[in-house]
PDB file of N, CA and C in Angstrom:
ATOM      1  N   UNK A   1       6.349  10.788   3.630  1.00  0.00           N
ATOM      2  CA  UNK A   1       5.105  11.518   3.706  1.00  0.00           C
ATOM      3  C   UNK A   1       3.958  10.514   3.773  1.00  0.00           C
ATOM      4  N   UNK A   2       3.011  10.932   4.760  1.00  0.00           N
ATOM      5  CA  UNK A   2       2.060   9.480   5.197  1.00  0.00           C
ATOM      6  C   UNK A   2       0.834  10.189   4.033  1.00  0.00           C
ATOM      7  N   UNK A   3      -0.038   9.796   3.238  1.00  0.00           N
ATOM      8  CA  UNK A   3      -1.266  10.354   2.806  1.00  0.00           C
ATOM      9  C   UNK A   3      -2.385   8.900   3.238  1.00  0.00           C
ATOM     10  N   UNK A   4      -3.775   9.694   3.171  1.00  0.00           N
ATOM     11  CA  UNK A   4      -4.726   8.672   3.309  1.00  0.00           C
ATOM     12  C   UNK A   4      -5.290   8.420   1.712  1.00  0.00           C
ATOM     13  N   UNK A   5      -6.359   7.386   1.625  1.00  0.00           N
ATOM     14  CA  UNK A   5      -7.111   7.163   0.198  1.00  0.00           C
ATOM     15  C   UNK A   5      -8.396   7.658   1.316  1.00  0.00           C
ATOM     16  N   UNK A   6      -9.277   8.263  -0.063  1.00  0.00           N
ATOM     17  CA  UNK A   6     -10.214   8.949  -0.036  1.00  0.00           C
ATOM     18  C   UNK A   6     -11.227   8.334  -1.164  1.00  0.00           C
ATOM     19  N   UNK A   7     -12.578   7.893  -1.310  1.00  0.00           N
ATOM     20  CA  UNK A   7     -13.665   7.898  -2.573  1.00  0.00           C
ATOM     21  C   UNK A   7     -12.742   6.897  -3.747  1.00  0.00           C
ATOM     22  N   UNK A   8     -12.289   6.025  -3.446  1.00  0.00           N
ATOM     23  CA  UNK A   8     -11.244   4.962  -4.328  1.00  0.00           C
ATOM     24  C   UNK A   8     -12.058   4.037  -4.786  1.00  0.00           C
ATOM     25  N   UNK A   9     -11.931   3.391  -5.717  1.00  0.00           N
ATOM     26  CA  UNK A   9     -12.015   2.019  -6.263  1.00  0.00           C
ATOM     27  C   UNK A   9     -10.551   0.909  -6.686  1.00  0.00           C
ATOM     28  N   UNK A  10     -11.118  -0.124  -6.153  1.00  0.00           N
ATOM     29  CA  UNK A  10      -9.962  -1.351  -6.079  1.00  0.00           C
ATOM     30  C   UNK A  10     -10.207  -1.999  -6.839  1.00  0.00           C
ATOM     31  N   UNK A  11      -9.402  -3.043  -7.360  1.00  0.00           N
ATOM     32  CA  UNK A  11      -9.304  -3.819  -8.077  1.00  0.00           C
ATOM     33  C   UNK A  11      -8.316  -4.837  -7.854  1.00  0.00           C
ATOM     34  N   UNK A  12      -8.683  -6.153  -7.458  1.00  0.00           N
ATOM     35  CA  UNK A  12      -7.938  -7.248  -7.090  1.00  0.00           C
ATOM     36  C   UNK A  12      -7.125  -7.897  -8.278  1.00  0.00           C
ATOM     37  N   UNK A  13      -5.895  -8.594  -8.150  1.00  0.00           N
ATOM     38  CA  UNK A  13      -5.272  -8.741  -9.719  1.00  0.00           C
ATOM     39  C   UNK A  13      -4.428 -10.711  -8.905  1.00  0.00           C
ATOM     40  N   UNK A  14      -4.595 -11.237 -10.006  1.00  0.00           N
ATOM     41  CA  UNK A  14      -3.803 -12.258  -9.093  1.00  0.00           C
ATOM     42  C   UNK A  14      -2.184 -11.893 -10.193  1.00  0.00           C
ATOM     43  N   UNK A  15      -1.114 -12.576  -9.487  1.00  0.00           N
ATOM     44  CA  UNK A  15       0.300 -12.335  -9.495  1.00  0.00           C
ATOM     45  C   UNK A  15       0.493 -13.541  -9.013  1.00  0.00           C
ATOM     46  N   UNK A  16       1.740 -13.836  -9.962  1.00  0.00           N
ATOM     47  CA  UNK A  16       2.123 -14.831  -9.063  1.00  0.00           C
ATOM     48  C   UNK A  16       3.283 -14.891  -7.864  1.00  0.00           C
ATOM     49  N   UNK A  17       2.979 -15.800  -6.766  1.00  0.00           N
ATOM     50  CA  UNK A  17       3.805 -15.443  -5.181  1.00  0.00           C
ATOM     51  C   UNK A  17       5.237 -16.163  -5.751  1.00  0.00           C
ATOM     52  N   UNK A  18       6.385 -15.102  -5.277  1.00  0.00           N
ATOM     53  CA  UNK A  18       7.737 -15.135  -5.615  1.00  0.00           C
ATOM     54  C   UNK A  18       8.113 -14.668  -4.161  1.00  0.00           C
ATOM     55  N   UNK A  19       8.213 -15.812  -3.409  1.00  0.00           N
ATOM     56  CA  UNK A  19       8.647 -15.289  -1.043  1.00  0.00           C
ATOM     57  C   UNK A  19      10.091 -14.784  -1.456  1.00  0.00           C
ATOM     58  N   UNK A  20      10.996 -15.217  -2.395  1.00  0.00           N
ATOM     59  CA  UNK A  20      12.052 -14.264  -2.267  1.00  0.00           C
ATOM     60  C   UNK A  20      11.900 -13.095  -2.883  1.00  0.00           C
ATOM     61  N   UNK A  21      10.976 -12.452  -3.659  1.00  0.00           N
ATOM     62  CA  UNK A  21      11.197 -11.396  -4.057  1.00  0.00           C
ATOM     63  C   UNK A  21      10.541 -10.164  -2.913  1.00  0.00           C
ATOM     64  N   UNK A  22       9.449 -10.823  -2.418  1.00  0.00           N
ATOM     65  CA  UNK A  22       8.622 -10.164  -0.802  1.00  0.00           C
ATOM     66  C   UNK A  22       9.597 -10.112   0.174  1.00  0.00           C
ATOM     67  N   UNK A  23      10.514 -11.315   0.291  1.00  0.00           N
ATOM     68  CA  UNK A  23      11.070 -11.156   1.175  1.00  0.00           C
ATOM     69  C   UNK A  23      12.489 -10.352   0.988  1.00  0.00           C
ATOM     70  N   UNK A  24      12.963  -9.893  -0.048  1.00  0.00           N
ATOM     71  CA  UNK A  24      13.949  -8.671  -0.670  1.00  0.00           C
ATOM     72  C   UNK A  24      13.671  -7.031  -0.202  1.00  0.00           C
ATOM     73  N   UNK A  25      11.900  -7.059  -0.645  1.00  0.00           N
ATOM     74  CA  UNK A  25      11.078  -5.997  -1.064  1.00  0.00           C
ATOM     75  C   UNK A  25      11.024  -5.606   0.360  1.00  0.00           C
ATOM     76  N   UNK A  26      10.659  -6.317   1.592  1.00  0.00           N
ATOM     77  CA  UNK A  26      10.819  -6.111   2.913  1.00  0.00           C
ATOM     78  C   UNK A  26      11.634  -4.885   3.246  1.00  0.00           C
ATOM     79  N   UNK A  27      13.073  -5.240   3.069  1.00  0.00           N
ATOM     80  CA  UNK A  27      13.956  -4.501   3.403  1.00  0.00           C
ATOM     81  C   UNK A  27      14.234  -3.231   3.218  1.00  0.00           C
ATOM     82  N   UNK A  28      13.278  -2.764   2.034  1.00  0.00           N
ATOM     83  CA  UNK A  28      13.166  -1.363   1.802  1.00  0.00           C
ATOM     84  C   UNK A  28      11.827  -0.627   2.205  1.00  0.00           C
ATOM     85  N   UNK A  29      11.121  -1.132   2.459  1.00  0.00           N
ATOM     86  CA  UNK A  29       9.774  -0.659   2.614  1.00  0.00           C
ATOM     87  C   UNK A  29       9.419  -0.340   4.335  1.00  0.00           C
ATOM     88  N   UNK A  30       8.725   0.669   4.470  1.00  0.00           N
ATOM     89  CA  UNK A  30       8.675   1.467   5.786  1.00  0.00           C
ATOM     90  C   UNK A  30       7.446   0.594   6.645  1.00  0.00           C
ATOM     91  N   UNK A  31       7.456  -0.593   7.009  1.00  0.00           N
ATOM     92  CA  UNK A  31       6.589  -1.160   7.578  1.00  0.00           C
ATOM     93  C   UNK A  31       5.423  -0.710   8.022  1.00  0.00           C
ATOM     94  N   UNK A  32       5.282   0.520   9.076  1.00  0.00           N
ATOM     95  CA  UNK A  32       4.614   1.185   9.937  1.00  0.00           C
ATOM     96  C   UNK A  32       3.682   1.590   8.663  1.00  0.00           C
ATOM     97  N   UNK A  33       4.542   1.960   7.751  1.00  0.00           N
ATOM     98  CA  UNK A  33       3.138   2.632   6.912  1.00  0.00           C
ATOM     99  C   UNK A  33       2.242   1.488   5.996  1.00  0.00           C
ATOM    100  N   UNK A  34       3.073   0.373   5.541  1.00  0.00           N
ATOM    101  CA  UNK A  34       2.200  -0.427   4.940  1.00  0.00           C
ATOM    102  C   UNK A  34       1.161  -0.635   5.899  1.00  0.00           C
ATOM    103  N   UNK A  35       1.397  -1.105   7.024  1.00  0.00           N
ATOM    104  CA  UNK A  35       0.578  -1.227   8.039  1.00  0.00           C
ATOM    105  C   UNK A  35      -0.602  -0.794   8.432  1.00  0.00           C
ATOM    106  N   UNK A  36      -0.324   1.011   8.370  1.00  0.00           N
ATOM    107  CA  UNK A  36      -1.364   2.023   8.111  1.00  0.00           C
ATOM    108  C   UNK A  36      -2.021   1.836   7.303  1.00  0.00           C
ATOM    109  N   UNK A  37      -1.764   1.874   5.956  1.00  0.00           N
ATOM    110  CA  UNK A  37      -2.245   1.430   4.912  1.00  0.00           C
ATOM    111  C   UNK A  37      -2.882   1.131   4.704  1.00  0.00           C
ATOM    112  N   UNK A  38      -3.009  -0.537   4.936  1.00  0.00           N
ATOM    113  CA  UNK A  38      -3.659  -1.466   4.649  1.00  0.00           C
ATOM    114  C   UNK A  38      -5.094  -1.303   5.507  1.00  0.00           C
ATOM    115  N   UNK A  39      -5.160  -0.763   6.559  1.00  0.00           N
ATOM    116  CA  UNK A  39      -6.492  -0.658   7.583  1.00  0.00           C
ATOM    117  C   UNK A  39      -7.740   0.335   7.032  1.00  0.00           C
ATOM    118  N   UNK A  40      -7.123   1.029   5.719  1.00  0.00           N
ATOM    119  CA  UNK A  40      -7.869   2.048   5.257  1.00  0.00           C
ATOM    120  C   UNK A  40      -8.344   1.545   3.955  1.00  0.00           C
ATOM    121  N   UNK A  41      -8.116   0.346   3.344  1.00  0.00           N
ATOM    122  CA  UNK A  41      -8.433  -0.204   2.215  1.00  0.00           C
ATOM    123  C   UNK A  41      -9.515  -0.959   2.249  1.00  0.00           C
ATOM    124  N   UNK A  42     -10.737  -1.245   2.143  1.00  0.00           N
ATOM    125  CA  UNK A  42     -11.439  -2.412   2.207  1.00  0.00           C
ATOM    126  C   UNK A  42     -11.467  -3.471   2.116  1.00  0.00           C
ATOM    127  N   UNK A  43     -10.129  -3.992   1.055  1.00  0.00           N
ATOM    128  CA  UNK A  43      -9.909  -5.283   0.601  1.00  0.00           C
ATOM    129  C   UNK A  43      -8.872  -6.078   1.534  1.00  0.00           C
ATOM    130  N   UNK A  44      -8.306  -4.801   2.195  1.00  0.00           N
ATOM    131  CA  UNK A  44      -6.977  -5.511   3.130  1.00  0.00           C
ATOM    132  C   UNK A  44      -7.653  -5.248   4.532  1.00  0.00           C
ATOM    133  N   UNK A  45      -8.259  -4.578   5.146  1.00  0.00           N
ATOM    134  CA  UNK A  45      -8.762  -3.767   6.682  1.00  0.00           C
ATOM    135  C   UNK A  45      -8.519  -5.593   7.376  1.00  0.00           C
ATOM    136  N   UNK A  46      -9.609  -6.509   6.833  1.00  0.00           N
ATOM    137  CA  UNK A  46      -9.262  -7.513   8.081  1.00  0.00           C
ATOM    138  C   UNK A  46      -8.136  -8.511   7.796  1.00  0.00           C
ATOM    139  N   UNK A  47      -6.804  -7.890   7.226  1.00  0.00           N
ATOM    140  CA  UNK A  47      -5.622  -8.538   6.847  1.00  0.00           C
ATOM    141  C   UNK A  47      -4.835  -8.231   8.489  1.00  0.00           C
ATOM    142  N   UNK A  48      -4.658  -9.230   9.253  1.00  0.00           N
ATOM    143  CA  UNK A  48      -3.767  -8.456  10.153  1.00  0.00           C
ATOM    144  C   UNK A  48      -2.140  -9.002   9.877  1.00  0.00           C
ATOM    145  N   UNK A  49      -1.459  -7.964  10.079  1.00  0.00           N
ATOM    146  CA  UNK A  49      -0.117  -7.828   9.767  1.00  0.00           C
ATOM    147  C   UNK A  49       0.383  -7.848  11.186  1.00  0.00           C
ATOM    148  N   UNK A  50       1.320  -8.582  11.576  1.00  0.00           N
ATOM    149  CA  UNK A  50       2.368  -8.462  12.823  1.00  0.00           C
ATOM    150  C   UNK A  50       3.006  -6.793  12.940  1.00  0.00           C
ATOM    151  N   UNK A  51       2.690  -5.817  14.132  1.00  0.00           N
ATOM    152  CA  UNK A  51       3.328  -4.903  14.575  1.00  0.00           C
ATOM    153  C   UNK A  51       4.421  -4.167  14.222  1.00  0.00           C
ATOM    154  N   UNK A  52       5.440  -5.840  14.606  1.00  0.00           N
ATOM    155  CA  UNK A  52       7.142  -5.845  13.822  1.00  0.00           C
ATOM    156  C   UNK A  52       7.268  -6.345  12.845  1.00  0.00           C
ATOM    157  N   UNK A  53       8.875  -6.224  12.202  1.00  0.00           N
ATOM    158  CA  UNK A  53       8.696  -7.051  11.020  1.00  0.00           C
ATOM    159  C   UNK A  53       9.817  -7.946  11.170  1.00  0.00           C
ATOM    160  N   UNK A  54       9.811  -8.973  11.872  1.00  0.00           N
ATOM    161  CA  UNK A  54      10.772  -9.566  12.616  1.00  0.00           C
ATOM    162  C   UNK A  54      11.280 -10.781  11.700  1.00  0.00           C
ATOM    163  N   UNK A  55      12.819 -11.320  11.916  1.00  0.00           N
ATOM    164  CA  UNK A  55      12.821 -12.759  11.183  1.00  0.00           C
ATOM    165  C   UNK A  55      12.363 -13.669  10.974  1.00  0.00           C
ATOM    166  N   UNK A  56      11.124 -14.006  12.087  1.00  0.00           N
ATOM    167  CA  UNK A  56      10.348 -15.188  11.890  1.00  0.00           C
ATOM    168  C   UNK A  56       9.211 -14.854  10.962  1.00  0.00           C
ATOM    169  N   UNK A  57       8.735 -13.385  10.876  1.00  0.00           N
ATOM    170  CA  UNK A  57       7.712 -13.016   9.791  1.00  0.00           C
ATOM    171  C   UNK A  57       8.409 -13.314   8.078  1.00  0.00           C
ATOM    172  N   UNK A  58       9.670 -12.911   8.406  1.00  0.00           N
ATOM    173  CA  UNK A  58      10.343 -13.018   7.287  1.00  0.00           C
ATOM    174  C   UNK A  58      10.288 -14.031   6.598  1.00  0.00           C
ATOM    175  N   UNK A  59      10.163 -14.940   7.744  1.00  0.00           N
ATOM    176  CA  UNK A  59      10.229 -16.905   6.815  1.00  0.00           C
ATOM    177  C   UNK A  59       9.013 -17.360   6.760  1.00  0.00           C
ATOM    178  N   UNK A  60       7.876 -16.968   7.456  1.00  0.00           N
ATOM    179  CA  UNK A  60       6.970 -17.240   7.596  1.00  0.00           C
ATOM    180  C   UNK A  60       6.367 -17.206   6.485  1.00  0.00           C
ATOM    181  N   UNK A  61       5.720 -18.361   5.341  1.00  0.00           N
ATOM    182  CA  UNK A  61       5.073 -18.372   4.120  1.00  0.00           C
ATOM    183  C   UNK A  61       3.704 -17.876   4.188  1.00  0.00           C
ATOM    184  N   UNK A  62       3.001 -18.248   5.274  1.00  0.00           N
ATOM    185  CA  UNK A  62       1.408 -17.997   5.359  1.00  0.00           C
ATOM    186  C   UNK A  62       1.618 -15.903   5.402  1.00  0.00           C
ATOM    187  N   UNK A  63       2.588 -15.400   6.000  1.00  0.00           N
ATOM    188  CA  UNK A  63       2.842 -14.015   6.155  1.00  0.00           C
ATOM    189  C   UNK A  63       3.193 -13.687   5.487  1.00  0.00           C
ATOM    190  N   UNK A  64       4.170 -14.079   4.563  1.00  0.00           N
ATOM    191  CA  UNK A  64       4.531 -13.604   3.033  1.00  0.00           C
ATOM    192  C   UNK A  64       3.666 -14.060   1.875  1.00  0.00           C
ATOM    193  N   UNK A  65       2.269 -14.329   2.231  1.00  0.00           N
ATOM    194  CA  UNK A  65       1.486 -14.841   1.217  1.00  0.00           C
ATOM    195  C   UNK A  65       0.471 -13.820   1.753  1.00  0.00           C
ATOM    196  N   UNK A  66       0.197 -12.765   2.745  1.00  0.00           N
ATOM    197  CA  UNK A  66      -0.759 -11.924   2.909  1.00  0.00           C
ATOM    198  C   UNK A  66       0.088 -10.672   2.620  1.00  0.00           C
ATOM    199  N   UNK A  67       1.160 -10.554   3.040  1.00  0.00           N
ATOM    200  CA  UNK A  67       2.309  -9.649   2.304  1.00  0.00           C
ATOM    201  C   UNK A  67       2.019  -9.560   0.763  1.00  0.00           C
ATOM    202  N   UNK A  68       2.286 -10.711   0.324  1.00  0.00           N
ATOM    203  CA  UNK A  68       2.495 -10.530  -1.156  1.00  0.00           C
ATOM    204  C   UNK A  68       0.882  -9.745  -2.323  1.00  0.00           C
ATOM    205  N   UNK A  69      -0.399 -10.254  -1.149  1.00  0.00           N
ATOM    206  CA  UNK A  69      -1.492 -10.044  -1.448  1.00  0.00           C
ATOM    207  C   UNK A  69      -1.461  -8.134  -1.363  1.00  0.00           C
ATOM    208  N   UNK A  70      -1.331  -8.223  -0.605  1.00  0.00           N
ATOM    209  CA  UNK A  70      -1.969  -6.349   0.230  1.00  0.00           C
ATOM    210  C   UNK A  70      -0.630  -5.728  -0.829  1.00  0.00           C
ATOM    211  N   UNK A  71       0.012  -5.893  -1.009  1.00  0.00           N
ATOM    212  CA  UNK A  71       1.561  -5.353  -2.101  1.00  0.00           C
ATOM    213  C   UNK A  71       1.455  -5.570  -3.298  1.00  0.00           C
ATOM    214  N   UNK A  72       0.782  -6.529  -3.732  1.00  0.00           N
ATOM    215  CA  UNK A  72       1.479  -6.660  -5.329  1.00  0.00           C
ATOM    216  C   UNK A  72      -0.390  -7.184  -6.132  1.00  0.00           C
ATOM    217  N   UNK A  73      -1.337  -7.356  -5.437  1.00  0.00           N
ATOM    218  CA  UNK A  73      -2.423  -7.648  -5.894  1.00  0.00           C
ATOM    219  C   UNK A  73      -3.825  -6.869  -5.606  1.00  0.00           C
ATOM    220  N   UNK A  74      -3.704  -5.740  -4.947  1.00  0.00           N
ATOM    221  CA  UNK A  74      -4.680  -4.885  -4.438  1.00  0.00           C
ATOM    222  C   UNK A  74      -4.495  -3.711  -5.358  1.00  0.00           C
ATOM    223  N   UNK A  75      -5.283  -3.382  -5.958  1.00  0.00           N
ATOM    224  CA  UNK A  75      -4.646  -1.662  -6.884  1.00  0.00           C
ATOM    225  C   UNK A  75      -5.682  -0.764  -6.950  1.00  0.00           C
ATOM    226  N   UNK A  76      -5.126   0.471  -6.301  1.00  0.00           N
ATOM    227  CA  UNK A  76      -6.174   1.356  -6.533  1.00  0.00           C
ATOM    228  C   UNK A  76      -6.292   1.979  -7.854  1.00  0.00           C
ATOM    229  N   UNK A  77      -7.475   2.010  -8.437  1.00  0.00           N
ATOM    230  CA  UNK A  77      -7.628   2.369  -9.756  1.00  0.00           C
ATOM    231  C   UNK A  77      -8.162   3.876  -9.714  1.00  0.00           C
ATOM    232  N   UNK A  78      -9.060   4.321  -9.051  1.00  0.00           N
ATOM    233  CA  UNK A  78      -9.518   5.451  -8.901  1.00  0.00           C
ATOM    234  C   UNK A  78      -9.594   5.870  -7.759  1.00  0.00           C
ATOM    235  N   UNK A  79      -9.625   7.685  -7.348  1.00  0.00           N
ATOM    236  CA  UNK A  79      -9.552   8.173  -6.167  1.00  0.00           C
ATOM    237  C   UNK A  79      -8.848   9.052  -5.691  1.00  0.00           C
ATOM    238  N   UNK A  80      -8.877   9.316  -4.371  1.00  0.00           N
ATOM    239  CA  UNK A  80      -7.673  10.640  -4.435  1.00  0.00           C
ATOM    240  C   UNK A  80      -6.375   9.890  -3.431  1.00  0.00           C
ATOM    241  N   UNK A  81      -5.197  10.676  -3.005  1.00  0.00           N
ATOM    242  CA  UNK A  81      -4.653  10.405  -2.123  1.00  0.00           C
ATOM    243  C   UNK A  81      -4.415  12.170  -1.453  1.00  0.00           C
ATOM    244  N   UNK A  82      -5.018  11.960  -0.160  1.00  0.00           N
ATOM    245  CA  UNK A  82      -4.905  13.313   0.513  1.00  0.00           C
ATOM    246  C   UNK A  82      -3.676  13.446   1.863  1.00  0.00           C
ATOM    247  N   UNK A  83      -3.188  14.677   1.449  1.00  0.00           N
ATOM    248  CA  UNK A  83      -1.882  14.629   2.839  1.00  0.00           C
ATOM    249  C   UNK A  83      -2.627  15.051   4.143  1.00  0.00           C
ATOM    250  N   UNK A  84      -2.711  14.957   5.249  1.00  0.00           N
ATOM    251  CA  UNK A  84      -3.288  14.859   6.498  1.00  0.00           C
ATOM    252  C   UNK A  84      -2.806  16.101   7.037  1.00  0.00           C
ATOM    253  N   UNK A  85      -1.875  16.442   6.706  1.00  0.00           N
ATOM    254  CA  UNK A  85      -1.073  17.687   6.603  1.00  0.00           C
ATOM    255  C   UNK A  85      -0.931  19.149   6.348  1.00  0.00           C
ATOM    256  N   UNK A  86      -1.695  19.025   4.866  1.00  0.00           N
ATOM    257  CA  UNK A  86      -2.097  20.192   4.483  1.00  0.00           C
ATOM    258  C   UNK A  86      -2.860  20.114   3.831  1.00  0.00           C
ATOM    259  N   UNK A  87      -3.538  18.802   3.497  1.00  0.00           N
ATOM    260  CA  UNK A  87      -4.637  18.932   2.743  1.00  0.00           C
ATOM    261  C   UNK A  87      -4.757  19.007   1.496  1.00  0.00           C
ATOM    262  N   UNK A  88      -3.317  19.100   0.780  1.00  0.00           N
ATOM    263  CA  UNK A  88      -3.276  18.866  -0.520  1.00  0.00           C
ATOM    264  C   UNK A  88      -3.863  17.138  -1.427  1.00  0.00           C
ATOM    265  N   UNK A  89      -5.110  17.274  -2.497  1.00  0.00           N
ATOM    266  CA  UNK A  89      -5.252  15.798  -2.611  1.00  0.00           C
ATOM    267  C   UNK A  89      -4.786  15.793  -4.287  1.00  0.00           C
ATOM    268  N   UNK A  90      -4.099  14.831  -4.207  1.00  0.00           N
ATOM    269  CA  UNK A  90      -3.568  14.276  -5.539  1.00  0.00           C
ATOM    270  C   UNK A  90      -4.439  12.724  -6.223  1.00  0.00           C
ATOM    271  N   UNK A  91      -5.254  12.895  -7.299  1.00  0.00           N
ATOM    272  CA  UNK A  91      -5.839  12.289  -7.749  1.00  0.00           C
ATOM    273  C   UNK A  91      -5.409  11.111  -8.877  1.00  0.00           C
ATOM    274  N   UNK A  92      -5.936   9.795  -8.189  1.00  0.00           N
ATOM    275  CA  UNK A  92      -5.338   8.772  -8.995  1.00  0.00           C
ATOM    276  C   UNK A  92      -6.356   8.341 -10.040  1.00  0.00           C
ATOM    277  N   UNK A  93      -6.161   8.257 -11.187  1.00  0.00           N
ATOM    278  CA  UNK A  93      -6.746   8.013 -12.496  1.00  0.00           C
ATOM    279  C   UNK A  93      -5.889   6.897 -12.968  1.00  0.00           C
ATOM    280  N   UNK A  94      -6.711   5.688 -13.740  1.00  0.00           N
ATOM    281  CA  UNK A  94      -6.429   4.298 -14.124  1.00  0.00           C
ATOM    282  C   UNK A  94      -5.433   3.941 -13.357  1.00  0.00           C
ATOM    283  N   UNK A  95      -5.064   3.962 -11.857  1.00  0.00           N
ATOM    284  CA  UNK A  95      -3.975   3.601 -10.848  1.00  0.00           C
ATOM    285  C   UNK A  95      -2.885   4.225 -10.892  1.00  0.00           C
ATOM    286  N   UNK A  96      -2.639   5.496 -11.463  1.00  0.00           N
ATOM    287  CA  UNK A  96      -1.855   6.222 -11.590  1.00  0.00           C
ATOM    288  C   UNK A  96      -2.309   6.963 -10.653  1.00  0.00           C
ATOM    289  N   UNK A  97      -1.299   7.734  -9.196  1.00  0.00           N
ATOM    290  CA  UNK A  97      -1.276   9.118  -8.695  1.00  0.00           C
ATOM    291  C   UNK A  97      -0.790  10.063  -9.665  1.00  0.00           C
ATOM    292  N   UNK A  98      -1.495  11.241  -9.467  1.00  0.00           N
ATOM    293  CA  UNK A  98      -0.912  12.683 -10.205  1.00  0.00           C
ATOM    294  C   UNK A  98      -0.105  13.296  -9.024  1.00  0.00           C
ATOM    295  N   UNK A  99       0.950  12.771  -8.623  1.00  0.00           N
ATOM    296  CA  UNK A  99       1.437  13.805  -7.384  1.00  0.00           C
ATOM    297  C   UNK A  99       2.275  15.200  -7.931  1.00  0.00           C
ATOM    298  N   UNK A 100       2.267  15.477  -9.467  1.00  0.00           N
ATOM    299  CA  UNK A 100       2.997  16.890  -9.829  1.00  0.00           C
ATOM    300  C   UNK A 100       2.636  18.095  -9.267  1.00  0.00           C
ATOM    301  N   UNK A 101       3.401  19.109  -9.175  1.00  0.00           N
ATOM    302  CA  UNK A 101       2.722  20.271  -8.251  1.00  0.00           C
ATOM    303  C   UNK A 101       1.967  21.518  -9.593  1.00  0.00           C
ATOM    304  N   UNK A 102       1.139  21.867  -8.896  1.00  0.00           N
ATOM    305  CA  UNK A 102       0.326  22.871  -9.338  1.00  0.00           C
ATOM    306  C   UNK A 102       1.332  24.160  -9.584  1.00  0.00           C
ATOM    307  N   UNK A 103       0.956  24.944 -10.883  1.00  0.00           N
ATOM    308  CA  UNK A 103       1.528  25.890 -11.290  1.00  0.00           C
ATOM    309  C   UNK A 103       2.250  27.190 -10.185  1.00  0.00           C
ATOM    310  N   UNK A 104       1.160  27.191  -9.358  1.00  0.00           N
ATOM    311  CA  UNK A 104       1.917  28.040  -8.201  1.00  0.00           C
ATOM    312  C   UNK A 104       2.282  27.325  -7.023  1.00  0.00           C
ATOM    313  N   UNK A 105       2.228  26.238  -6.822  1.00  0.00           N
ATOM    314  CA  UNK A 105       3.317  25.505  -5.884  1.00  0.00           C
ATOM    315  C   UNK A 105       4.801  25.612  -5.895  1.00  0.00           C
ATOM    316  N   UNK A 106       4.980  25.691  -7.696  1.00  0.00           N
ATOM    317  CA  UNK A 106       6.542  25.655  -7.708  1.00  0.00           C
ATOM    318  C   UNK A 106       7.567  26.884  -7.497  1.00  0.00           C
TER     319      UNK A 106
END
């Protein structure tokens, strides 16, 4: 399910860079959408990310060091996340989403 951020606040955090653990984390994660993602954030928009997510990105340190940034050091603290879909928005408080459903949803 794709949602957008809406009226957010960020908060940058440093972490420390572990390329094998980014480069693990890769393998499960839906590229296309980090991708999306990231263009709607302020802190990441002029991060550009390669298209694909190909083996040479994989080894690539300078790419797994903007990877590791936009993933593990960007946090939304406040805001909503809205589905494009139907319009349902689920509101994130201290970086927590509330995605539970409403009493008559269920």
């Amino acid at each position: 399910m794709k949602l957008n951020y809406y009226n957010y606040l960020l908060q940058e955090v440093d972490v420390d860079f572990n390329p094998e653990f980014i480069q693990r984390l890769l393998a499960k994660l839906n590229w296309s959408v980090i991708c999306e993602a990231i263009t709607q954030l302020d802190a990441t928009k002029d991060i550009e990310l390669p298209e694909n997510l190909t083996d040479e990105v994989k080894e690539d340190e300078d790419m797994l060091r903007k990877i590791h940034h936009v993933l593990l050091e960007v946090e939304v603290i406040e805001g909503k996340l809205i589905c494009p879909e139907t319009g349902r928005e689920f509101p994130i408080n201290k970086g927590i989403p509330n995605m539970l459903l409403n009493d008559e949803e269920v």
